[in-house]
Protein backbone atom coordinates (compact mmCIF):
# COMPACT_ATOMS: atom_id res chain seq x y z
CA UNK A 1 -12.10 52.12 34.81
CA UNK A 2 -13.60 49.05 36.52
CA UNK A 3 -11.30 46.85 38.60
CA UNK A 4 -10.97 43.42 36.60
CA UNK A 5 -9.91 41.13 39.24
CA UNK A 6 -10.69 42.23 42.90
CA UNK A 7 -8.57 39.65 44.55
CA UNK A 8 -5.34 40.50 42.44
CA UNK A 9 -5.83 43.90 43.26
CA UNK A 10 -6.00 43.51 46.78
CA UNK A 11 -3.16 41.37 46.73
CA UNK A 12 -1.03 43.49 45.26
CA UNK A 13 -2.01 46.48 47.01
CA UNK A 14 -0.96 43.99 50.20
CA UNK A 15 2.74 43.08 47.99
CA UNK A 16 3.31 46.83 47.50
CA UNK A 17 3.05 47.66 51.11
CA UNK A 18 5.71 47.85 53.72
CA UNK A 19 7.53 44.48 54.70
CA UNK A 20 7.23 45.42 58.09
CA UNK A 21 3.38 45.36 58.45
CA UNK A 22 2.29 42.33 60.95
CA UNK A 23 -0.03 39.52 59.23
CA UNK A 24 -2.86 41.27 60.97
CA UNK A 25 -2.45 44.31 59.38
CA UNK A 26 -1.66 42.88 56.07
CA UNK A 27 -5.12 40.86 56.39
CA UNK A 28 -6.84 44.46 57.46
CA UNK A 29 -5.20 45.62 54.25
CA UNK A 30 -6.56 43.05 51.81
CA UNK A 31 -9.93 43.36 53.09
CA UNK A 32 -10.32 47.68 52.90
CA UNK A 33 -8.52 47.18 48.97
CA UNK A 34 -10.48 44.39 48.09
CA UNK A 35 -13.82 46.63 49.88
CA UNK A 36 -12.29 49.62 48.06
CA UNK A 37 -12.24 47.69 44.57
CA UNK A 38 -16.23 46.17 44.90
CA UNK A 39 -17.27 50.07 45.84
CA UNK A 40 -15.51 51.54 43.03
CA UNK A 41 -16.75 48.80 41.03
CA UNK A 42 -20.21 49.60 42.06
CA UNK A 43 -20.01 53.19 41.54
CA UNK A 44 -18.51 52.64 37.91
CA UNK A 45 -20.73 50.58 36.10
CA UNK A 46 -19.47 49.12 32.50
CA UNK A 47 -21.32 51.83 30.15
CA UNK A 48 -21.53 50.00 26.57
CA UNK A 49 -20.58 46.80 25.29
CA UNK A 50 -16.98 45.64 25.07
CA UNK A 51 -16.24 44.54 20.84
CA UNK A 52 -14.12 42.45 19.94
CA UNK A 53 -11.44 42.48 17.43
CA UNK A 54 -11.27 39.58 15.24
């Protein structure tokens, strides 16, 4: 399963964590998810065609 939308993931990877990180970590945070997401991404390409139905 590919992630969809590597920003929302990353933010809410960054939501989900504790209240108490500082902004710095938080950024840290939304960088390694979001890195995370575009190497998982890479490493599961789409196999197939997605079909639609109408």
């Amino acid at each position: 399963m590919r992630v969809h939308n590597i920003n929302e993931f990353a933010l809410a990877v960054v939501q989900s964590s504790d209240p108490k990180l500082s902004v710095d970590e938080k950024l840290a945070l939304y960088l390694e998810a979001s890195e995370k997401a575009q190497e998982h991404n890479k490493n599961n390409p789409v196999k197939g065609s997605v079909k639609s139905f109408e």
